[in-house]
C-alpha atoms as a PDB file:
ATOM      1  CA  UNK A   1       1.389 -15.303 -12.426  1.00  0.00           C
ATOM      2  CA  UNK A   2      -0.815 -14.491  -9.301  1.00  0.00           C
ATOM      3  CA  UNK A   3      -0.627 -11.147 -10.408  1.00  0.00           C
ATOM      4  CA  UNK A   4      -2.228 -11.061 -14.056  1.00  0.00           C
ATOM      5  CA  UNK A   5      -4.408 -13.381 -13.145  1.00  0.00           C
ATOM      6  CA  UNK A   6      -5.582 -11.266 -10.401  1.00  0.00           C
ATOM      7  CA  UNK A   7      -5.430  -8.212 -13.277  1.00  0.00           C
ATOM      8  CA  UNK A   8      -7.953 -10.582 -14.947  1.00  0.00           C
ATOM      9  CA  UNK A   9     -10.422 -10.429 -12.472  1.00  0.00           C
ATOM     10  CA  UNK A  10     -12.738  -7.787 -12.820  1.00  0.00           C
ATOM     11  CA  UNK A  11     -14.471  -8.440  -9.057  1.00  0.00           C
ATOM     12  CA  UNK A  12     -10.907  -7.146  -8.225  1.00  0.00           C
ATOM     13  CA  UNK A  13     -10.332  -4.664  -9.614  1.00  0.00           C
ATOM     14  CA  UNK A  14     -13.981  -3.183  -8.841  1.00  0.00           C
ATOM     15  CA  UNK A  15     -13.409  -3.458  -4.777  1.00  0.00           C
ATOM     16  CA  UNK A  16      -9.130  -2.708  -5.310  1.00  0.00           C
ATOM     17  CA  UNK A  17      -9.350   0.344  -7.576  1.00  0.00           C
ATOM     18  CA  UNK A  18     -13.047   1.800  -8.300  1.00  0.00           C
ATOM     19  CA  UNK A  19     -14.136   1.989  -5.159  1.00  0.00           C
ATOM     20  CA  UNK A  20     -11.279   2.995  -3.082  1.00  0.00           C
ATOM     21  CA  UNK A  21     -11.132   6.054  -5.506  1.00  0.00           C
ATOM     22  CA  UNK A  22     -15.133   6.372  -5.349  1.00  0.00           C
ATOM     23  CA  UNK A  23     -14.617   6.882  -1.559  1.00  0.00           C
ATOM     24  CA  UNK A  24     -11.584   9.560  -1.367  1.00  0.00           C
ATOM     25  CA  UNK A  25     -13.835  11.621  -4.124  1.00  0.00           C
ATOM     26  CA  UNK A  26     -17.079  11.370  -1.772  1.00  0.00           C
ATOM     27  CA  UNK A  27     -14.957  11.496   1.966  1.00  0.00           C
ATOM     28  CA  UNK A  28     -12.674  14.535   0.451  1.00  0.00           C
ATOM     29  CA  UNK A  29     -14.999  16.216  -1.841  1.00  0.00           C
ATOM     30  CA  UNK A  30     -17.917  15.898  -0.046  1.00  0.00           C
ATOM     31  CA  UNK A  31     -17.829  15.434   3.391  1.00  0.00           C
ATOM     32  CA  UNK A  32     -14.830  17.316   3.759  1.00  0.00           C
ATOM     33  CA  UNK A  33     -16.317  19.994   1.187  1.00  0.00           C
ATOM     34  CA  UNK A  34     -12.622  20.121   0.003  1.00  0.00           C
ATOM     35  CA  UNK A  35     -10.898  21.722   3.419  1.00  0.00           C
ATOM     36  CA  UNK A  36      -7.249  20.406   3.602  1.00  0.00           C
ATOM     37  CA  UNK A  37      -7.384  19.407   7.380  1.00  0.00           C
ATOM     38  CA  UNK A  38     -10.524  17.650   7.053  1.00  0.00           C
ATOM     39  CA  UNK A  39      -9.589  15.500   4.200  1.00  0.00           C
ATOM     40  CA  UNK A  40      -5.909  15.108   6.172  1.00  0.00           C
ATOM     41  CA  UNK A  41      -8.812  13.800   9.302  1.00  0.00           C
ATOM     42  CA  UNK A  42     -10.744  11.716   6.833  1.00  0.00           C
ATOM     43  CA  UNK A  43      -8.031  10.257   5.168  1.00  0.00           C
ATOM     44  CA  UNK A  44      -7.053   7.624   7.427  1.00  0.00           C
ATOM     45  CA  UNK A  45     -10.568   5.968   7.188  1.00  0.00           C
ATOM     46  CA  UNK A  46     -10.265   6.244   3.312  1.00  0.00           C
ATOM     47  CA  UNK A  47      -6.914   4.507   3.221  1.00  0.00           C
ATOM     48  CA  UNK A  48      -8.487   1.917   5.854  1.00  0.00           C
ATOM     49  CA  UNK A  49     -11.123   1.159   3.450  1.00  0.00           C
ATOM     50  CA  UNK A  50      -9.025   1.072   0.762  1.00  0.00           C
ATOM     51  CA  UNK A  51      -6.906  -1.659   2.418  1.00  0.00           C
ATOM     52  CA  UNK A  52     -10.024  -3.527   3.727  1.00  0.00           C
ATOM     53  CA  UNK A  53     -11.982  -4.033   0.747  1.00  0.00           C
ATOM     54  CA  UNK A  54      -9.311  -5.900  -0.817  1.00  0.00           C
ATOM     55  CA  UNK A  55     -10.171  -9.001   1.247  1.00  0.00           C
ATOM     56  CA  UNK A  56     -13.674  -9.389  -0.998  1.00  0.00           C
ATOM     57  CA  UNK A  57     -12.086  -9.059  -4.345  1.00  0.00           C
ATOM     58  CA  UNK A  58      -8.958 -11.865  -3.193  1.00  0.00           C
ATOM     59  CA  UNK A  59     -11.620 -14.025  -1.659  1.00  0.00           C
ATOM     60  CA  UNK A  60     -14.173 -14.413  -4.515  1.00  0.00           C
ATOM     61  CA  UNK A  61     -10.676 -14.523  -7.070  1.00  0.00           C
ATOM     62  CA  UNK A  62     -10.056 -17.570  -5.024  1.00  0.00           C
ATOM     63  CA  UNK A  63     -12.875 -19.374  -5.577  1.00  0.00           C
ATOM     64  CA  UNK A  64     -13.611 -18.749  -8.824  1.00  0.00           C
ATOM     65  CA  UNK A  65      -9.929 -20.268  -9.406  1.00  0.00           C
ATOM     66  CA  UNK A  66     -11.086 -23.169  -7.712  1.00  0.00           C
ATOM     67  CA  UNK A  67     -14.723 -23.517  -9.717  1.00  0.00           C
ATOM     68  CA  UNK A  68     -12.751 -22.924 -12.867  1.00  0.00           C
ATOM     69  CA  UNK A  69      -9.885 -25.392 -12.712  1.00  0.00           C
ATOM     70  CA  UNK A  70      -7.111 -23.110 -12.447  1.00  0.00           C
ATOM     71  CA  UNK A  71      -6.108 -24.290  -8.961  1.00  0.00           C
ATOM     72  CA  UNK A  72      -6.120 -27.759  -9.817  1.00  0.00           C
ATOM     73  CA  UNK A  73      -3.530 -26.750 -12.725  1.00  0.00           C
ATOM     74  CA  UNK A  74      -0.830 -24.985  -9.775  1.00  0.00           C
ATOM     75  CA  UNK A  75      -1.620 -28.423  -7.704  1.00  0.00           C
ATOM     76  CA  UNK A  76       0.252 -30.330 -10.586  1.00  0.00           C
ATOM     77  CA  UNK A  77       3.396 -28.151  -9.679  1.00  0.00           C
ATOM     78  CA  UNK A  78       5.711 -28.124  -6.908  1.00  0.00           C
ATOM     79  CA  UNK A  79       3.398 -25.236  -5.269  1.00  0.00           C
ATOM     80  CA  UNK A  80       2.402 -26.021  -1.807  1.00  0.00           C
ATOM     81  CA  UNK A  81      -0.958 -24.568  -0.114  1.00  0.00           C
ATOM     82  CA  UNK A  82       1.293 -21.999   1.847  1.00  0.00           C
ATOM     83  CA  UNK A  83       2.910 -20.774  -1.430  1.00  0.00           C
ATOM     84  CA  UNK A  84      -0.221 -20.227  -3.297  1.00  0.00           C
ATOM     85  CA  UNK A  85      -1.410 -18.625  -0.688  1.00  0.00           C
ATOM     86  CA  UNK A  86       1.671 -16.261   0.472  1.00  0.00           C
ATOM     87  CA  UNK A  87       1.705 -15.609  -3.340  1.00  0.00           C
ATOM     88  CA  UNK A  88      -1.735 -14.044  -3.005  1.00  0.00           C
ATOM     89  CA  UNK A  89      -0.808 -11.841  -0.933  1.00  0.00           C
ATOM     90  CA  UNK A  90       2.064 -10.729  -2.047  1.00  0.00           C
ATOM     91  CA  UNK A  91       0.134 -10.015  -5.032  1.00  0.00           C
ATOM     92  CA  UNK A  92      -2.876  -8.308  -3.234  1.00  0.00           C
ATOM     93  CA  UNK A  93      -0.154  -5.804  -1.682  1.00  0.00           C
ATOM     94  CA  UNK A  94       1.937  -5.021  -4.998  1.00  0.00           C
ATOM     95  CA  UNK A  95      -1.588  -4.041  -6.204  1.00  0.00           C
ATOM     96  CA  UNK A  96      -3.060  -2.450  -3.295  1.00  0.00           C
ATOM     97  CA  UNK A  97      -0.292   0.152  -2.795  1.00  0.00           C
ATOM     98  CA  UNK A  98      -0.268   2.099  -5.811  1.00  0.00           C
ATOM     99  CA  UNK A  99      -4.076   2.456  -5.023  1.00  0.00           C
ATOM    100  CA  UNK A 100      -3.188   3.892  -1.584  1.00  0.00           C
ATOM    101  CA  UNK A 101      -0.256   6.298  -2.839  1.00  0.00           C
ATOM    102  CA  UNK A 102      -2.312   7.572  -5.778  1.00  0.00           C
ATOM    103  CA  UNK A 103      -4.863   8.372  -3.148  1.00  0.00           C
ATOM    104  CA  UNK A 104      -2.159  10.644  -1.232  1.00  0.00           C
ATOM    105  CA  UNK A 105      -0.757  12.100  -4.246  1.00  0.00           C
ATOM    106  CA  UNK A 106      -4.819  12.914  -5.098  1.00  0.00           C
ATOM    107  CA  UNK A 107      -4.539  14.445  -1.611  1.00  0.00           C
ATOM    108  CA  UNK A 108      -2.105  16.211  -1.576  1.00  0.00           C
ATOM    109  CA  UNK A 109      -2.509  17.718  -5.449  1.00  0.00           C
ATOM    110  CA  UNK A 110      -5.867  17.901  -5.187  1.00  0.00           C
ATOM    111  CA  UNK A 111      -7.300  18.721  -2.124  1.00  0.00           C
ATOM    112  CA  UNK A 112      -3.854  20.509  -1.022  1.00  0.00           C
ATOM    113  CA  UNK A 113      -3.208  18.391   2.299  1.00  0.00           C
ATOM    114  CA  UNK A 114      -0.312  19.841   3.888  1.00  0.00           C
ATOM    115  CA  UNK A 115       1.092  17.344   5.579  1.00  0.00           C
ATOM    116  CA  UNK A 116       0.745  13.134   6.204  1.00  0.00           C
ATOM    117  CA  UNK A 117       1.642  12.675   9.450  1.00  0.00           C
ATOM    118  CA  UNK A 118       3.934  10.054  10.809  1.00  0.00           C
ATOM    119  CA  UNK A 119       4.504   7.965   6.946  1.00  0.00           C
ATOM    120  CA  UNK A 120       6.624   5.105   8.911  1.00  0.00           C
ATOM    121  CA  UNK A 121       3.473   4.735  11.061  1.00  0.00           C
ATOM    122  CA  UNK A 122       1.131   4.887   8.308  1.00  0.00           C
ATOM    123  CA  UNK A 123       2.773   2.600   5.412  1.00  0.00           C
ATOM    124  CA  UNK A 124       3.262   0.186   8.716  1.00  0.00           C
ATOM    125  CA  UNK A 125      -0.699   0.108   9.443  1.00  0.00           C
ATOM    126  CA  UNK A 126      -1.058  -0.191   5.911  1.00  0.00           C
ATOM    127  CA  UNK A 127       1.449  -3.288   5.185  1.00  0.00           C
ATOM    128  CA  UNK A 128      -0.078  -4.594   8.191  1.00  0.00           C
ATOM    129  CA  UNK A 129      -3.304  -3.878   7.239  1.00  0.00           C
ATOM    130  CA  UNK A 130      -3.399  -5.288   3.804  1.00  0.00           C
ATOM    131  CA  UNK A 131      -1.789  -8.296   4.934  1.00  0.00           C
ATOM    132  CA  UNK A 132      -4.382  -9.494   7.582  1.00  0.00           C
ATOM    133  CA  UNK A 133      -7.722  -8.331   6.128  1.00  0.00           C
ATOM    134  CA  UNK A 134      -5.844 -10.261   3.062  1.00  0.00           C
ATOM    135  CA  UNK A 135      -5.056 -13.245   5.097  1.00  0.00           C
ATOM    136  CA  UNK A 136      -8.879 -13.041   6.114  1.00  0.00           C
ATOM    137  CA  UNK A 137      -9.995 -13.112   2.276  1.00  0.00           C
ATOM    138  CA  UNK A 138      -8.187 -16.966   1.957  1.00  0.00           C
ATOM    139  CA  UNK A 139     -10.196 -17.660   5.106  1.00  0.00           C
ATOM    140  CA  UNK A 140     -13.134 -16.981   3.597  1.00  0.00           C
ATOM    141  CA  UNK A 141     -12.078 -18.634   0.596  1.00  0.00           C
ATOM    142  CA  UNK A 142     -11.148 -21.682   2.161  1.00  0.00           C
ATOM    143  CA  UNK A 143     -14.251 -22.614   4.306  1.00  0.00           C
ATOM    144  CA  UNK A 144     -16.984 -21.347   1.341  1.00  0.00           C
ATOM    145  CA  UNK A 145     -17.552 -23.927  -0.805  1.00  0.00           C
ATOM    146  CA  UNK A 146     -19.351 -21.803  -3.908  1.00  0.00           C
ATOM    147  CA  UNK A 147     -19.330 -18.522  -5.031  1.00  0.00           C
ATOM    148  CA  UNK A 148     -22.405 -17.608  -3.764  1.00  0.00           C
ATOM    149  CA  UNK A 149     -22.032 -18.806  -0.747  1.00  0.00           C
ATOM    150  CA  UNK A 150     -18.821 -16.573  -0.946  1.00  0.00           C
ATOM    151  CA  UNK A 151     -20.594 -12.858  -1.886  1.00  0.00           C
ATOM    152  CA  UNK A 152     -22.754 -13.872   1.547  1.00  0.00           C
ATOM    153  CA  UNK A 153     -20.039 -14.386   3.870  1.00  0.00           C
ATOM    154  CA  UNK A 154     -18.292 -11.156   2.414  1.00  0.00           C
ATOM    155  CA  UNK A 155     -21.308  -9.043   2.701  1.00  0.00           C
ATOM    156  CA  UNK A 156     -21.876 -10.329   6.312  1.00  0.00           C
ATOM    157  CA  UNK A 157     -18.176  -9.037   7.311  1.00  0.00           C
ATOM    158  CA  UNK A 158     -18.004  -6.194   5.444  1.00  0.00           C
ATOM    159  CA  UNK A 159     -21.324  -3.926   6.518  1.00  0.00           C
ATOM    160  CA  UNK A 160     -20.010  -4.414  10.464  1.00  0.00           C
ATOM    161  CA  UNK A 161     -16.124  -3.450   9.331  1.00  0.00           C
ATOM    162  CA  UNK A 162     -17.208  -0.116   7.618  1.00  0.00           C
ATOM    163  CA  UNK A 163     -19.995   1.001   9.776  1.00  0.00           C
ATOM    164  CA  UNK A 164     -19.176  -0.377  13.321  1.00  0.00           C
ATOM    165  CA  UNK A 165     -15.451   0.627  13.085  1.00  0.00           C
ATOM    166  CA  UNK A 166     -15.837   4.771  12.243  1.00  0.00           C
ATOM    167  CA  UNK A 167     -14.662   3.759   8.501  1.00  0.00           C
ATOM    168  CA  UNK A 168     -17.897   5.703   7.406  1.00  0.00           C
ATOM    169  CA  UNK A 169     -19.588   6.922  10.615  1.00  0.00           C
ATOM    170  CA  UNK A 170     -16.768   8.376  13.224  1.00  0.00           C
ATOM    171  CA  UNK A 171     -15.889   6.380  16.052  1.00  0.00           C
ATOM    172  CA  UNK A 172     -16.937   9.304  18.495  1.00  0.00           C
ATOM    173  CA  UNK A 173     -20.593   9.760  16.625  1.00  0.00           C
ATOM    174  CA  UNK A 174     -21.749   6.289  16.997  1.00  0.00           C
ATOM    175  CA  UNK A 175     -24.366   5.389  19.866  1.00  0.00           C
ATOM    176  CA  UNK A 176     -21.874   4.442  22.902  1.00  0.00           C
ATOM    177  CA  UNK A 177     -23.131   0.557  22.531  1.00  0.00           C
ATOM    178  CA  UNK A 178     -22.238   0.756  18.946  1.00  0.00           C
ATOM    179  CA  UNK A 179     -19.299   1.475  20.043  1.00  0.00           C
ATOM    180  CA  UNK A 180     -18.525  -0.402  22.566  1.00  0.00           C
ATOM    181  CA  UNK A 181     -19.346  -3.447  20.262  1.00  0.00           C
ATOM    182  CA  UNK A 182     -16.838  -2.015  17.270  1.00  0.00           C
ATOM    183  CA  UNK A 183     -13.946  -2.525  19.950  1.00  0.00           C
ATOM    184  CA  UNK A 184     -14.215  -5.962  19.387  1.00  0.00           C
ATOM    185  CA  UNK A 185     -13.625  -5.540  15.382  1.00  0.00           C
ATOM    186  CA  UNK A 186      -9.595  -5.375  13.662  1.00  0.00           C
ATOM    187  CA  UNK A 187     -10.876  -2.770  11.259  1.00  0.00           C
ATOM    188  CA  UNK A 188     -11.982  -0.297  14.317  1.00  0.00           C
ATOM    189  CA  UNK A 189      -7.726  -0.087  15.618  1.00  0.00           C
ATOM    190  CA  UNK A 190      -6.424   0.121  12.060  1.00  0.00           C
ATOM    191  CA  UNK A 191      -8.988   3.320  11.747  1.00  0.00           C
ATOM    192  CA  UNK A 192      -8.329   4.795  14.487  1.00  0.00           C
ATOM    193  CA  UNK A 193      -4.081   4.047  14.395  1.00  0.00           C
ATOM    194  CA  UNK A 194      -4.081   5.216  10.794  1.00  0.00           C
ATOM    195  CA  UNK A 195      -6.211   8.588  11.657  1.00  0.00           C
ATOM    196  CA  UNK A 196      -3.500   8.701  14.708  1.00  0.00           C
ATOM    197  CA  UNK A 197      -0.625   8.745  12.385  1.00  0.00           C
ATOM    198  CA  UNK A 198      -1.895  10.752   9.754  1.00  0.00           C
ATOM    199  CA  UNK A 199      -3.998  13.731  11.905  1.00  0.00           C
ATOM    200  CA  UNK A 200      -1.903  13.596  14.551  1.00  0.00           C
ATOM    201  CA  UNK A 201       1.153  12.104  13.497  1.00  0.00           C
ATOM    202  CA  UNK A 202       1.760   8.946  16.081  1.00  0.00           C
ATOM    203  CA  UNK A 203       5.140   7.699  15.950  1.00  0.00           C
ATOM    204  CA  UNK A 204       5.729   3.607  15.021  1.00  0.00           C
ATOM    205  CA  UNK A 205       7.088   2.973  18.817  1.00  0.00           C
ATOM    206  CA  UNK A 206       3.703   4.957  19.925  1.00  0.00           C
ATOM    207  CA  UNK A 207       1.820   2.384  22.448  1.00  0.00           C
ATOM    208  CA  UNK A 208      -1.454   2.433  20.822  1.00  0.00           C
ATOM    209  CA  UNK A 209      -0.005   2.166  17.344  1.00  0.00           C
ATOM    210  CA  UNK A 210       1.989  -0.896  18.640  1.00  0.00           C
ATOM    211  CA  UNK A 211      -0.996  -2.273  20.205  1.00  0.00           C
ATOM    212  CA  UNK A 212      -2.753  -2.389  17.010  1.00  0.00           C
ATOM    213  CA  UNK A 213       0.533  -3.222  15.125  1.00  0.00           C
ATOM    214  CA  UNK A 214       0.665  -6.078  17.380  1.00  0.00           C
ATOM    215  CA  UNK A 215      -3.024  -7.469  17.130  1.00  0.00           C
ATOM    216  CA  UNK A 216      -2.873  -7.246  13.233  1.00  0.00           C
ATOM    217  CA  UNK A 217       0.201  -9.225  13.251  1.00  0.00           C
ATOM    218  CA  UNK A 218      -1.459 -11.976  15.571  1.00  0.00           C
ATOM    219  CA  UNK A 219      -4.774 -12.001  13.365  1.00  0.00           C
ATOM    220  CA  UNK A 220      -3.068 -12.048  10.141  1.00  0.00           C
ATOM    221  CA  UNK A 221      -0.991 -15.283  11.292  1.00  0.00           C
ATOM    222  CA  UNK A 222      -3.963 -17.349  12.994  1.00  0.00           C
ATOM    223  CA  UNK A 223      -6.251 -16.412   9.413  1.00  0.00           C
ATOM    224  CA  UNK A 224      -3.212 -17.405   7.254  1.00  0.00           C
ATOM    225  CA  UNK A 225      -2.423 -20.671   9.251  1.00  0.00           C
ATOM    226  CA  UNK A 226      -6.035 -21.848   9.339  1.00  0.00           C
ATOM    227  CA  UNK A 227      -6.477 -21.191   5.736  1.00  0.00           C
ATOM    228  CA  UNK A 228      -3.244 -23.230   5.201  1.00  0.00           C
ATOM    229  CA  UNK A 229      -4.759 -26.038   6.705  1.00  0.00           C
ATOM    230  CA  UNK A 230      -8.434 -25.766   5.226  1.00  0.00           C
ATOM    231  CA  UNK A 231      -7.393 -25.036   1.500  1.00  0.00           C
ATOM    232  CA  UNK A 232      -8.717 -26.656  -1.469  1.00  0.00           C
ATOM    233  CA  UNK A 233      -7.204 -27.432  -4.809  1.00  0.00           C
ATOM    234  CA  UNK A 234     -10.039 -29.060  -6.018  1.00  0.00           C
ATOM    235  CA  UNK A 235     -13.956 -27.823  -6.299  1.00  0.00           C
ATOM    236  CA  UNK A 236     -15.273 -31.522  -5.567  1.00  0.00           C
ATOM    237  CA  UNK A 237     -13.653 -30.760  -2.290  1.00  0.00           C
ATOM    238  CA  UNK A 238     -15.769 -29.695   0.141  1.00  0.00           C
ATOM    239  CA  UNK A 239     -15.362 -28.239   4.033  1.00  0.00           C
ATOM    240  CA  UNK A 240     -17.445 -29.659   6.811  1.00  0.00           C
ATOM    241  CA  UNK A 241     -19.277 -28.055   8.514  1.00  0.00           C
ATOM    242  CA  UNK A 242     -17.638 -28.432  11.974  1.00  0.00           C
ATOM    243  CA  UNK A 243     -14.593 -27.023  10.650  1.00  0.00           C
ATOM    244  CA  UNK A 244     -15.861 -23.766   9.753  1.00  0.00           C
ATOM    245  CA  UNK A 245     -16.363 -23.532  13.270  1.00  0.00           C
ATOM    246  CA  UNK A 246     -12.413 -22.792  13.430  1.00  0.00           C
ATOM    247  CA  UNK A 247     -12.505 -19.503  12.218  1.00  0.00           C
ATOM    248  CA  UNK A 248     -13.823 -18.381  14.836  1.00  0.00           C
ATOM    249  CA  UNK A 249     -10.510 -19.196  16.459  1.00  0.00           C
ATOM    250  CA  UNK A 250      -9.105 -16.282  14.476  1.00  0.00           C
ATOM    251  CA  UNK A 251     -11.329 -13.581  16.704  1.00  0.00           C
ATOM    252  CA  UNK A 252      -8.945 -14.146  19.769  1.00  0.00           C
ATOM    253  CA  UNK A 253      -6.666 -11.641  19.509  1.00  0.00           C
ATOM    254  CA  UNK A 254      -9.355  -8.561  18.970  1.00  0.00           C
ATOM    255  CA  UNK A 255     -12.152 -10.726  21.591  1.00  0.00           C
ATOM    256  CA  UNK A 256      -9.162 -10.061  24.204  1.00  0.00           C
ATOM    257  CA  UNK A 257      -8.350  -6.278  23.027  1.00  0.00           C
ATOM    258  CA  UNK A 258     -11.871  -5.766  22.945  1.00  0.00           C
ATOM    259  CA  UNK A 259     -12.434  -6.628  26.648  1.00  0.00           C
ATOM    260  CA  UNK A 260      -9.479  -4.402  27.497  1.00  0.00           C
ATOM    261  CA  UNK A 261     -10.812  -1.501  25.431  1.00  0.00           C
ATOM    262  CA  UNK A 262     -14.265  -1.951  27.111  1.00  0.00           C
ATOM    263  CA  UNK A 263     -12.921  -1.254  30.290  1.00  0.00           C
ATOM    264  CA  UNK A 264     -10.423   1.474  29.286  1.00  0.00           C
ATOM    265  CA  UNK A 265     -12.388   3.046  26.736  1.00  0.00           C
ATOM    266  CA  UNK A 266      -8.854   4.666  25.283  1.00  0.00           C
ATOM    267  CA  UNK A 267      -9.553   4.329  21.700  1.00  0.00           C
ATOM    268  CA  UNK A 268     -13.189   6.095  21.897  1.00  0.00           C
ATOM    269  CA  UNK A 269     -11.607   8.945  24.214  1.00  0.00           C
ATOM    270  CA  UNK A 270      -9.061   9.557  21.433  1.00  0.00           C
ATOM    271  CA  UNK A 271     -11.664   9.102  18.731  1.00  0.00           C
ATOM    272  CA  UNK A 272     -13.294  12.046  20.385  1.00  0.00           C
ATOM    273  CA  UNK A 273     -10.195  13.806  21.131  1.00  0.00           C
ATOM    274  CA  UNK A 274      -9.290  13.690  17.313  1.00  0.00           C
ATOM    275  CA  UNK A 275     -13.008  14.809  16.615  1.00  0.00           C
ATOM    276  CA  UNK A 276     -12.852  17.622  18.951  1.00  0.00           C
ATOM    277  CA  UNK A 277      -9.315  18.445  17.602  1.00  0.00           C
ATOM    278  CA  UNK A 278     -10.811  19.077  14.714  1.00  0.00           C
ATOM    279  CA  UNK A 279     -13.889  21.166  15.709  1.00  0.00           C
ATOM    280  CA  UNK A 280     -11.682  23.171  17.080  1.00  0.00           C
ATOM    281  CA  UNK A 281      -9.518  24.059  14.201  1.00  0.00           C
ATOM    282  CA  UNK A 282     -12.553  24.152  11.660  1.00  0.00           C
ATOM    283  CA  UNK A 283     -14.088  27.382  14.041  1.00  0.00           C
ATOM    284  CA  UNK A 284     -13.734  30.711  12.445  1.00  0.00           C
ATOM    285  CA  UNK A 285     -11.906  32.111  15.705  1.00  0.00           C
ATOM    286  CA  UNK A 286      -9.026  29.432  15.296  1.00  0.00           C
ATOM    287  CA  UNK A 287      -9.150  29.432  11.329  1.00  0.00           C
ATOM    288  CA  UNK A 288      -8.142  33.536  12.027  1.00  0.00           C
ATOM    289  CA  UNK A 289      -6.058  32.873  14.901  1.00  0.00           C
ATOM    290  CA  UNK A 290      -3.912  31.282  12.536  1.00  0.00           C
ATOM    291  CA  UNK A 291      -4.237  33.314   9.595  1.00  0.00           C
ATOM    292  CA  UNK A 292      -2.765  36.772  12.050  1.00  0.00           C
END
């Protein structure tokens, strides 16, 4: 049921399908200008957006459930607030995915890609993936109390999770404060893991890719858990404003990486390292090199 209803929503469908596909077309064809190894580069922050945007279609589904009734209908069923909400994600994922392969069949048919990487790795970052910037759409749902007040919130997380995080500007171009303040941000490890596993093909056991494994699975369990506790069946009901102030709550697990990562400054070395990487192969000299 979660699932045609969400097929029903055309907010969706706009942020779960249209635009994921608007962004392969413009990263591969392009940025990329077509060249297999750069779209294999740029493919990780496709598929990263692709699995990110799906929090603002899930979010404002939500609510607009809740202004229209439809909530109050499951309420009158042996449904619990976890079940709806587990059910939402399930159904987020079952329609994310195709999205996601149909972009790597695009890729590889296409654009000619010659090879995906690690795929363990990279359909692990993406279950992962999905499920917490999913888990972060009921948040948002949860503590906004109308629609618009919904599309605000959204547009307030989204513009720092695809520019701050090297989703559309690369990690290793930004300003170093820039940065320095994406390390702080979920979307910025599941860019850089999911470039890891597809450029460079980073095993599931790798450290960084369990790091970021590891911090997704935190964040999506604090956002699902709080949104447990603040969800509404009804649209009379509304969220203080003190308790909005738990979300915030949900930040630990990246406000602790992102001290580390300050100090370290691992994943913007490797950022650059992958950039460099692919300098390298895009000069003539190594382009012939490999051609003799």
């Amino acid at each position: 049921m979660r699932i045609q209803l969400t097929l029903r929503n055309k907010m969706f469908l706009f942020f779960s399908v249209i635009m994921p596909f608007g962004f392969f077309f413009l990263y591969a064809g392009v940025f990329a200008k077509g060249e297999p190894h750069t779209v294999q580069y740029l493919l990780g922050p496709v598929i990263a957006l692709t699995v990110m945007g799906s929090f603002w279609g899930l979010s404002a589904a939500l609510v607009m459930f809740r202004e229209q009734g439809i909530l109050r209908r499951f309420h009158v069923t042996p449904v619990t607030p976890s079940d709806m909400l587990a059910s939402s994600i399930v159904a987020n994922f079952v329609l994310t995915l195709p999205t996601v392969i149909v972009e790597m069949l695009f890729a590889r048919f296409i654009f000619h890609v010659p090879s995906f990487g690690n795929l363990p790795s990279t359909f692990l970052l993406i279950a992962l993936g999905t499920t917490s910037f999913a888990s972060l759409g009921l948040v948002v749902a949860s503590v906004t109390n109308t629609m618009q007040e919904t599309q605000v919130i959204n547009q307030l997380i989204w513009l720092p999770l695809i520019f701050l995080s090297g989703a559309t500007v690369p990690l290793a171009s930004l300003p170093q404060v820039v940065s320095r303040v994406g390390l702080f941000l979920p979307a910025t490890y599941l860019v850089t893991e999911l470039q890891d596993a597809i450029y460079w093909s980073a095993k599931p056991w790798n450290g960084d890719v369990l790091i970021a494994v590891g911090s997704l699975l935190v964040w999506a369990c604090l956002t699902f858990f709080l949104s447990a506790q603040l969800f509404r069946w009804e649209p009379e009901s509304k969220i203080p404003g003190r308790a909005k102030l738990l979300v915030a709550a949900t930040a630990i697990p990246f406000l602790l990486l992102g001290i580390w990562e300050n100090n370290s400054s691992h994943t913007i070395a490797k950022a650059k390292a992958m950039a460099e990487s692919l300098n390298a192969a895009s000069k003539p000299d190594a382009q012939s090199g490999q051609t003799h």
